[in-house]
PDB file of N, CA and C in Angstrom:
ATOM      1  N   UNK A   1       7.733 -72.153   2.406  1.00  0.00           N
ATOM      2  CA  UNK A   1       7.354 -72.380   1.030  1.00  0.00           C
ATOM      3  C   UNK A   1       8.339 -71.630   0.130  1.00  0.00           C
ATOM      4  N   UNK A   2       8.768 -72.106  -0.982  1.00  0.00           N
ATOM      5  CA  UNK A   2      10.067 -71.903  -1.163  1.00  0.00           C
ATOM      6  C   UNK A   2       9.612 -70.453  -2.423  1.00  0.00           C
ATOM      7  N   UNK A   3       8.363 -70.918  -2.783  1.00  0.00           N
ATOM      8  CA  UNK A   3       7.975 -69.700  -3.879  1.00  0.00           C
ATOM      9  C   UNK A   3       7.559 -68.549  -2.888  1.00  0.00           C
ATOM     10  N   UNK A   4       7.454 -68.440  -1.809  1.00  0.00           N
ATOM     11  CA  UNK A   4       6.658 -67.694  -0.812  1.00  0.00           C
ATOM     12  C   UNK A   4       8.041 -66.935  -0.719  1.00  0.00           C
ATOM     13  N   UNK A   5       9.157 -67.428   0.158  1.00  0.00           N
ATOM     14  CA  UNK A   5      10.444 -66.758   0.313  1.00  0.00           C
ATOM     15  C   UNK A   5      11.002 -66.049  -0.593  1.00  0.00           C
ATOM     16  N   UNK A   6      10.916 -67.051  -2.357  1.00  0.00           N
ATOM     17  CA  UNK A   6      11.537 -66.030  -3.487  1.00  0.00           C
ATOM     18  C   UNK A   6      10.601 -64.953  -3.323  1.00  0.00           C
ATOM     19  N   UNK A   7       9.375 -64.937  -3.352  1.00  0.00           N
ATOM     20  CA  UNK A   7       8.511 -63.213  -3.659  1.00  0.00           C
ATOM     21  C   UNK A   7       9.308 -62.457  -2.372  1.00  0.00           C
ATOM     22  N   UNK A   8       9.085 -63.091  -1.174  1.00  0.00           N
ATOM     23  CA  UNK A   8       9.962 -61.720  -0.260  1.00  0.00           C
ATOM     24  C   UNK A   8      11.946 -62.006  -0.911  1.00  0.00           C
ATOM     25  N   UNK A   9      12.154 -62.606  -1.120  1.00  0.00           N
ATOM     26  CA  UNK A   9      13.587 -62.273  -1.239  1.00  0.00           C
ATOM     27  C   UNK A   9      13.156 -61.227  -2.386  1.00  0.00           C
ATOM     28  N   UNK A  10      12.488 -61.122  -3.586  1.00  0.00           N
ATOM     29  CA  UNK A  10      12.801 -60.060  -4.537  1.00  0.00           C
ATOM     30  C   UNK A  10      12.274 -58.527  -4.047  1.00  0.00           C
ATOM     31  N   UNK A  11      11.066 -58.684  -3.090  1.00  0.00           N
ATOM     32  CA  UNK A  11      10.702 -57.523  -2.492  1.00  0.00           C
ATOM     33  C   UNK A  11      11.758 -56.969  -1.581  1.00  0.00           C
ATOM     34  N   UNK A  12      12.782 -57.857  -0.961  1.00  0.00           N
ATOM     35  CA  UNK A  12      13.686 -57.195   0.060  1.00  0.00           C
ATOM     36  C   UNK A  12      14.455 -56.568  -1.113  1.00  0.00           C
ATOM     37  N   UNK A  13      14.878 -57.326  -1.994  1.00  0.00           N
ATOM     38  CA  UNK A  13      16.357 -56.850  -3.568  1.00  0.00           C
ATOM     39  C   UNK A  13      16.193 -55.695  -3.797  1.00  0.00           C
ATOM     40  N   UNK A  14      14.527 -55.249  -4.173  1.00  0.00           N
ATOM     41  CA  UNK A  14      13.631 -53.861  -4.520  1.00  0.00           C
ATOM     42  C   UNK A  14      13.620 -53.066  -3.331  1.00  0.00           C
ATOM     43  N   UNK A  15      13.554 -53.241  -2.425  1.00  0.00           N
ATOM     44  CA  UNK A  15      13.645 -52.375  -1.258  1.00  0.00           C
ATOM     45  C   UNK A  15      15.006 -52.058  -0.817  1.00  0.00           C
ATOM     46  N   UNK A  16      16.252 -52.570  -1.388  1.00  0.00           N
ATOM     47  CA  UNK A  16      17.099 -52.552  -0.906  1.00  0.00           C
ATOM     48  C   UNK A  16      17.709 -53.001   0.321  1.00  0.00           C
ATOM     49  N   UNK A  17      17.351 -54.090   1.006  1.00  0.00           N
ATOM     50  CA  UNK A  17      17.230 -54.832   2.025  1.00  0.00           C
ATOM     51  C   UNK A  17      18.564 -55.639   2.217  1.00  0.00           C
ATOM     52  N   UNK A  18      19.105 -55.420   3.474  1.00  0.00           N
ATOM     53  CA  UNK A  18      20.009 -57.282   3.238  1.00  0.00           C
ATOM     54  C   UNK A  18      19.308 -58.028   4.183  1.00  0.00           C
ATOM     55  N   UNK A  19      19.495 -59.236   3.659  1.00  0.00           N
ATOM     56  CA  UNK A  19      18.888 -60.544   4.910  1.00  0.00           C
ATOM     57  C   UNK A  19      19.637 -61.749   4.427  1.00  0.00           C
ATOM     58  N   UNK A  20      19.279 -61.711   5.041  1.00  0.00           N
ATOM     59  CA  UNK A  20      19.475 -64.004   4.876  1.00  0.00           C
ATOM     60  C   UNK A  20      18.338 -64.900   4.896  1.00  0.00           C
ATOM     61  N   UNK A  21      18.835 -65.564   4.347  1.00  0.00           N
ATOM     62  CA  UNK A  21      17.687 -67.445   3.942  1.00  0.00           C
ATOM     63  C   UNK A  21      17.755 -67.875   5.390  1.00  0.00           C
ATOM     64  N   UNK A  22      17.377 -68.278   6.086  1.00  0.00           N
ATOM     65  CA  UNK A  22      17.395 -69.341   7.344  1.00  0.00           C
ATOM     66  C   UNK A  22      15.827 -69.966   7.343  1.00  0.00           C
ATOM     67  N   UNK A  23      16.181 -71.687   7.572  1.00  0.00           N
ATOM     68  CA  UNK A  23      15.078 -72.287   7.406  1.00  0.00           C
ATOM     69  C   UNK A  23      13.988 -72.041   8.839  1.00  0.00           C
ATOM     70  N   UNK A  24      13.057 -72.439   9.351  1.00  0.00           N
ATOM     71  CA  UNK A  24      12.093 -72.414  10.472  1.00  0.00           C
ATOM     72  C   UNK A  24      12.324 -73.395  10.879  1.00  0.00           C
ATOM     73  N   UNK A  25      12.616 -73.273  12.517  1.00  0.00           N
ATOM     74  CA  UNK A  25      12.806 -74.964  12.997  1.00  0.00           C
ATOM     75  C   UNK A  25      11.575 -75.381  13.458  1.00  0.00           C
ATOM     76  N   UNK A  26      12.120 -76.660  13.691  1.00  0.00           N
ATOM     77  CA  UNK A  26      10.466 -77.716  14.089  1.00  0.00           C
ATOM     78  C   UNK A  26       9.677 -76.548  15.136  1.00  0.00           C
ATOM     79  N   UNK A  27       9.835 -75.740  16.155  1.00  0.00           N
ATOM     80  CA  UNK A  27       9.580 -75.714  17.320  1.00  0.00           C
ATOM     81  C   UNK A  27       8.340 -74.397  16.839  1.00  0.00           C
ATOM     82  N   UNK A  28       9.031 -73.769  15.826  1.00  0.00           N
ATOM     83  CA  UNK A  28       7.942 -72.494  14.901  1.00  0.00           C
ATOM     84  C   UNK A  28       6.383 -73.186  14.467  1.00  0.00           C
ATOM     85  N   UNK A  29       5.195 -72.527  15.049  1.00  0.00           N
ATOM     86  CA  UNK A  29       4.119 -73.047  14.234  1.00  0.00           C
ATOM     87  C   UNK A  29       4.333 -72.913  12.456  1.00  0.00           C
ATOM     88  N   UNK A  30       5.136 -71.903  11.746  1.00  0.00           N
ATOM     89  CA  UNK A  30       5.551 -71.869  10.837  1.00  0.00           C
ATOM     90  C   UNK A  30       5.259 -73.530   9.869  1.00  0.00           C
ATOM     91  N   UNK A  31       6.729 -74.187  10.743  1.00  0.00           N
ATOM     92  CA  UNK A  31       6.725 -75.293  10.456  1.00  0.00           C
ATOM     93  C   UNK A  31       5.532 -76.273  10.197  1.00  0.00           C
ATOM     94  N   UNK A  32       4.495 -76.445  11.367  1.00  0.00           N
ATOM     95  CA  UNK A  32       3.605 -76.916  11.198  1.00  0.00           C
ATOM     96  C   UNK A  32       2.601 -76.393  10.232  1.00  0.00           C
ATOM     97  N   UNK A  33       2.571 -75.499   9.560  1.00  0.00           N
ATOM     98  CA  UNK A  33       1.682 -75.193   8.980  1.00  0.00           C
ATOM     99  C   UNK A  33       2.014 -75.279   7.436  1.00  0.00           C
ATOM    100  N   UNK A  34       2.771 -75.004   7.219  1.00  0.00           N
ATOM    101  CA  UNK A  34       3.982 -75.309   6.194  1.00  0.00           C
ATOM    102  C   UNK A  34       3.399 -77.304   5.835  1.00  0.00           C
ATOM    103  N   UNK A  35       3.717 -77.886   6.876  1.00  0.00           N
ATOM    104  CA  UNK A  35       3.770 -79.590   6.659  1.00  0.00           C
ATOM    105  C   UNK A  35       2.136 -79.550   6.194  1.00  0.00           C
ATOM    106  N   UNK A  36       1.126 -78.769   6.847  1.00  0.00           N
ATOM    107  CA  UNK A  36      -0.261 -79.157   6.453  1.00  0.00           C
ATOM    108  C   UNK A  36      -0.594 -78.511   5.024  1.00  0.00           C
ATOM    109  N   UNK A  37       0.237 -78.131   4.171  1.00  0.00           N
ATOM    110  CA  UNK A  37       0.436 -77.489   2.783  1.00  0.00           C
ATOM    111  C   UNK A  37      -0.123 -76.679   2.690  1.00  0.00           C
ATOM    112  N   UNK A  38       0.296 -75.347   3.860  1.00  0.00           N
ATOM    113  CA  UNK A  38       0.072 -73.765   3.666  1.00  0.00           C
ATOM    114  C   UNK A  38       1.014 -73.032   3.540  1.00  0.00           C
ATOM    115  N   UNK A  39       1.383 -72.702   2.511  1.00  0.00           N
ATOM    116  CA  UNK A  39       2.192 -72.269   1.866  1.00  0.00           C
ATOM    117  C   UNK A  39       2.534 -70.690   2.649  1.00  0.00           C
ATOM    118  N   UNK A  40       3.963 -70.598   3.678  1.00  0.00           N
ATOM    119  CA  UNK A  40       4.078 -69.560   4.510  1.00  0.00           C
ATOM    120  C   UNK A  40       5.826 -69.394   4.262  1.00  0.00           C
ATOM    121  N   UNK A  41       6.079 -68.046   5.024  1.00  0.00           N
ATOM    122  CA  UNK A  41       6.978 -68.022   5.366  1.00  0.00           C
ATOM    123  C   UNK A  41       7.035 -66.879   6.547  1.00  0.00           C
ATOM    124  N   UNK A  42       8.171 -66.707   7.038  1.00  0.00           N
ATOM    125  CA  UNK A  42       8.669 -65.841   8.185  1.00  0.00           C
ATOM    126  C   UNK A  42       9.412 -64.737   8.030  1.00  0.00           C
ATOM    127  N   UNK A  43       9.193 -63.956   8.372  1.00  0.00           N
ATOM    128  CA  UNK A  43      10.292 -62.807   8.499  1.00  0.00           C
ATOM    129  C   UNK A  43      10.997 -62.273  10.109  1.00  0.00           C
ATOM    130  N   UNK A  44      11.600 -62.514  10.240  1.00  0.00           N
ATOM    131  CA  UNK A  44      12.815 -62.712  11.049  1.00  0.00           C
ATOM    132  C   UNK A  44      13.351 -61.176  11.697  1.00  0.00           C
ATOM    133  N   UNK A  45      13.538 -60.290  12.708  1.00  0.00           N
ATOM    134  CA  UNK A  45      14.110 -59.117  12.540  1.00  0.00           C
ATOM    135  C   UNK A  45      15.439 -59.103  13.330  1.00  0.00           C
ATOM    136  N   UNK A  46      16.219 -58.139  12.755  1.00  0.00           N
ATOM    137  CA  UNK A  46      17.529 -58.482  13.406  1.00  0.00           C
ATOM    138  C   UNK A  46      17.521 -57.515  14.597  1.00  0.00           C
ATOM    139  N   UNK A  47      18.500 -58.575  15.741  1.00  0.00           N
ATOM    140  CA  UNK A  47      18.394 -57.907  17.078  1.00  0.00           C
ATOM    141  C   UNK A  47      20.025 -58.508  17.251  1.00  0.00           C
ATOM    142  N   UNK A  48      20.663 -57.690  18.537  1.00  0.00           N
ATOM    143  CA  UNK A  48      21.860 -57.770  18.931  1.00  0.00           C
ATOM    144  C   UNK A  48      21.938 -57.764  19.930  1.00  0.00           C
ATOM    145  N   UNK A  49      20.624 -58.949  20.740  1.00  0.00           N
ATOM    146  CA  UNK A  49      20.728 -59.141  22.261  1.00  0.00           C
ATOM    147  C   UNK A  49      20.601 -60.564  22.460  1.00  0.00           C
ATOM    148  N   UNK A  50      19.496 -60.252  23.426  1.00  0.00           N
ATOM    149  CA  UNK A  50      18.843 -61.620  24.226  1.00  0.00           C
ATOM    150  C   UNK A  50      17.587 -61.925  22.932  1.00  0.00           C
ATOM    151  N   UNK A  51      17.429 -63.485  22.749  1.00  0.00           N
ATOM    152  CA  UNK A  51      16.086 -63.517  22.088  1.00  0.00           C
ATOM    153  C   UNK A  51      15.079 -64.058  22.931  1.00  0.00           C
ATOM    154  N   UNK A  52      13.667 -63.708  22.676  1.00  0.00           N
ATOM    155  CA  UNK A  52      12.706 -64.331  23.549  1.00  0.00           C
ATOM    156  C   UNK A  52      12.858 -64.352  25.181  1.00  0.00           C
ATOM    157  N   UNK A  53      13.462 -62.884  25.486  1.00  0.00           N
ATOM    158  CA  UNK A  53      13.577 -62.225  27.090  1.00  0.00           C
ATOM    159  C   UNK A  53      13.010 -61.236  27.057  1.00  0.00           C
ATOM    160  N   UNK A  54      12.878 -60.772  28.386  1.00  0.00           N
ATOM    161  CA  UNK A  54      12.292 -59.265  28.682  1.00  0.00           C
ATOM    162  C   UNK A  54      13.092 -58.375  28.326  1.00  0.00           C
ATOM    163  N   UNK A  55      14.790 -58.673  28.191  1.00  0.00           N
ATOM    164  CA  UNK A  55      15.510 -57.447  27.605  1.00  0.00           C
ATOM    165  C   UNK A  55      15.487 -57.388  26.479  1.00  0.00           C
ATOM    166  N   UNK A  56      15.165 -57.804  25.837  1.00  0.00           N
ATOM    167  CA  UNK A  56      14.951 -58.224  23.939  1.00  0.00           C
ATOM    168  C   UNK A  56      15.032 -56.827  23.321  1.00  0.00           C
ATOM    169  N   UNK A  57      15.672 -56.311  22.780  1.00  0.00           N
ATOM    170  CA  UNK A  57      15.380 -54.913  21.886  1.00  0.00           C
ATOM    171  C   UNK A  57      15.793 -54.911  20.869  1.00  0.00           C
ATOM    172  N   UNK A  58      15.365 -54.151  20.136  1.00  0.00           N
ATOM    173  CA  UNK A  58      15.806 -54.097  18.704  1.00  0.00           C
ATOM    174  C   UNK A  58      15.419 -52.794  18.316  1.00  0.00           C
ATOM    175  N   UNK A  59      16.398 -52.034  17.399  1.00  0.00           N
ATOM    176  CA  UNK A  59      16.373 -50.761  16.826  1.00  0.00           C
ATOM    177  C   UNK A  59      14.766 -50.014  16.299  1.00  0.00           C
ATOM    178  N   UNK A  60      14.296 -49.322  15.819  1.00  0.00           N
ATOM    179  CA  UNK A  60      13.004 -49.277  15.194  1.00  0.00           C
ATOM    180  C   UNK A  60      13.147 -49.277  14.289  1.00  0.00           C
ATOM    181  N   UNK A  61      14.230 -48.865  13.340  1.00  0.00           N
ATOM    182  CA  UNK A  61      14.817 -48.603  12.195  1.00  0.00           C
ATOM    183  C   UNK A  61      14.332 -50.244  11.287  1.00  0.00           C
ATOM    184  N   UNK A  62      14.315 -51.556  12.381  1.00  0.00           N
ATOM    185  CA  UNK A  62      14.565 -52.889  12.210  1.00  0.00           C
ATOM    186  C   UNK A  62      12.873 -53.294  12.053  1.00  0.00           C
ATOM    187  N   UNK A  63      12.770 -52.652  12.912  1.00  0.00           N
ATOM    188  CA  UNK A  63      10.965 -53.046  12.903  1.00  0.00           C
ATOM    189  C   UNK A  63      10.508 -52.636  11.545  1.00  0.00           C
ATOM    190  N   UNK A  64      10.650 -51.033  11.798  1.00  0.00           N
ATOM    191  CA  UNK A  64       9.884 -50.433  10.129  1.00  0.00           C
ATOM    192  C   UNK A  64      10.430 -51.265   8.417  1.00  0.00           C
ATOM    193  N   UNK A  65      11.781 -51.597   8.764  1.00  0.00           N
ATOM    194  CA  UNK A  65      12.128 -52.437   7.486  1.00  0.00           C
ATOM    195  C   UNK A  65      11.092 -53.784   7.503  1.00  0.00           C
ATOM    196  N   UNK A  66      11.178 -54.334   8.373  1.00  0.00           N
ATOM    197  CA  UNK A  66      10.248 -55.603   8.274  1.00  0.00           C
ATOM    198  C   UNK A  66       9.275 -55.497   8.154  1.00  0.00           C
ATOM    199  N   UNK A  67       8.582 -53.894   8.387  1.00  0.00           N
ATOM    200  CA  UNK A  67       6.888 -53.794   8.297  1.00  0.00           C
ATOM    201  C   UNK A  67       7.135 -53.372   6.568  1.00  0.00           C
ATOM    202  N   UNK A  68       7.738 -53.053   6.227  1.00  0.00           N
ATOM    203  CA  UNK A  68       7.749 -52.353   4.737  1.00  0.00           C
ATOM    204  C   UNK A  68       7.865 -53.574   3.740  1.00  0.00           C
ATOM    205  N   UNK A  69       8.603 -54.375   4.175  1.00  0.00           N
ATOM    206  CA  UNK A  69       8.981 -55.688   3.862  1.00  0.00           C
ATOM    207  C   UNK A  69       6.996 -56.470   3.573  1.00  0.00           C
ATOM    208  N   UNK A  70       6.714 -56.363   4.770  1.00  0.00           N
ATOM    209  CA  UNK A  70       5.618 -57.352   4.965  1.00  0.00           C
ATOM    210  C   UNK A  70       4.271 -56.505   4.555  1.00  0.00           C
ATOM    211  N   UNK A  71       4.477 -55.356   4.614  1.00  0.00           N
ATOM    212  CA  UNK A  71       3.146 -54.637   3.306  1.00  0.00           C
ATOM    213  C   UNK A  71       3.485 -54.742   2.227  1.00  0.00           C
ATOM    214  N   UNK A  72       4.460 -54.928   1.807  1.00  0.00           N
ATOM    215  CA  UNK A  72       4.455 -54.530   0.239  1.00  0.00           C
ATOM    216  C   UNK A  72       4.326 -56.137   0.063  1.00  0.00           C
ATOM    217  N   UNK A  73       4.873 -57.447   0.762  1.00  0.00           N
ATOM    218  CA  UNK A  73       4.604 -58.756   0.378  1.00  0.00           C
ATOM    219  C   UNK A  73       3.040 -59.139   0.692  1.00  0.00           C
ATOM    220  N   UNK A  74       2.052 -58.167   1.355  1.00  0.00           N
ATOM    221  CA  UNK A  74       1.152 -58.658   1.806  1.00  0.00           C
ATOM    222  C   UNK A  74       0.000 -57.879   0.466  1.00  0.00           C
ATOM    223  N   UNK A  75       0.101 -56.776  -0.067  1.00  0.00           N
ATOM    224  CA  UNK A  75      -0.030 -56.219  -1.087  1.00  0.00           C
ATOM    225  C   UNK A  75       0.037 -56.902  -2.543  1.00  0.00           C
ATOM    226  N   UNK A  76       1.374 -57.092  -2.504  1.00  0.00           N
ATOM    227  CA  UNK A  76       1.445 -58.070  -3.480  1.00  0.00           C
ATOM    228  C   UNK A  76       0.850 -59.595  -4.088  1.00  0.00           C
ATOM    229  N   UNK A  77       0.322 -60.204  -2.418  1.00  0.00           N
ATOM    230  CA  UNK A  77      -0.490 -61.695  -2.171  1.00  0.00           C
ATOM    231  C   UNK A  77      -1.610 -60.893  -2.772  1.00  0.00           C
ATOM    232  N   UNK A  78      -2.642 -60.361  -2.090  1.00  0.00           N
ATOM    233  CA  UNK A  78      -3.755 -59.285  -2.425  1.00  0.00           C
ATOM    234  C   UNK A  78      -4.082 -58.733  -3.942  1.00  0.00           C
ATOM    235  N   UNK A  79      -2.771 -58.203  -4.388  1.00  0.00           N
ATOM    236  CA  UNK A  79      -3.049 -57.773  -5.939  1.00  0.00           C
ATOM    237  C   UNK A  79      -3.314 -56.138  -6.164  1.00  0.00           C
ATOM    238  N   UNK A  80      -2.623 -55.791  -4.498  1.00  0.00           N
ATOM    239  CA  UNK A  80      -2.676 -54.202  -4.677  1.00  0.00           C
ATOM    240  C   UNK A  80      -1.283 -53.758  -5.199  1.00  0.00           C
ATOM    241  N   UNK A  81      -1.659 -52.454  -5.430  1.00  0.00           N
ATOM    242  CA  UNK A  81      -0.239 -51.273  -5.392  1.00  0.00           C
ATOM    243  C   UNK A  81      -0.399 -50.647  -4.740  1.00  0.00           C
ATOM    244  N   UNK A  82       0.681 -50.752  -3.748  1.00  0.00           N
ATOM    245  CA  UNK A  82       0.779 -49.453  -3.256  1.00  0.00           C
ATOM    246  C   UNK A  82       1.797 -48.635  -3.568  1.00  0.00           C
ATOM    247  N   UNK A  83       1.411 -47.111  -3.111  1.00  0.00           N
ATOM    248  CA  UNK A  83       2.259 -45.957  -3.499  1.00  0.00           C
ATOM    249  C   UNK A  83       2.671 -45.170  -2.185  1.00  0.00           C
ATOM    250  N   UNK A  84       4.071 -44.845  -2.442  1.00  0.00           N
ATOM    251  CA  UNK A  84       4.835 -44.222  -1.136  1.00  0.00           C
ATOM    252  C   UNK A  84       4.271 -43.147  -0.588  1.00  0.00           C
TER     253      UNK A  84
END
């Protein structure tokens, strides 16, 4: 949902975040849920391995950005503030 992505793209801008736009392919329930007009989006974390293996890792540094990312966008749906 394209208004769904602008609120996290401006929450990443405010957080100081970099990311990228990449759409959800068919294979994401994303997608499907999206087509039944529920207005979603994804957040994505960056890794520098294998995806969807048992060696899969990713920094924590990567996790906590995406959780900070996804409280303050989940806060924001809600109509809270939160404070650091």
């Amino acid at each position: 949902d394209s208004s769904e992505v602008a609120a996290k793209v401006r929450i990443a801008k405010a957080q100081g975040l970099s990311f990228i736009k990449i759409p959800s392919l068919p294979g994401h329930d994303a997608a499907s849920i999206g087509k039944a007009g529920i207005p979603i989006t994804m957040t994505f974390v960056r890794h520098d391995g294998l995806s969807h293996g048992s060696k899969e890792t990713m920094p924590v540094k990567h996790y906590q950005k995406a959780e900070a990312l996804s409280h303050a966008y989940l806060a924001e749906k809600l109509g809270l503030v939160l404070s650091n």
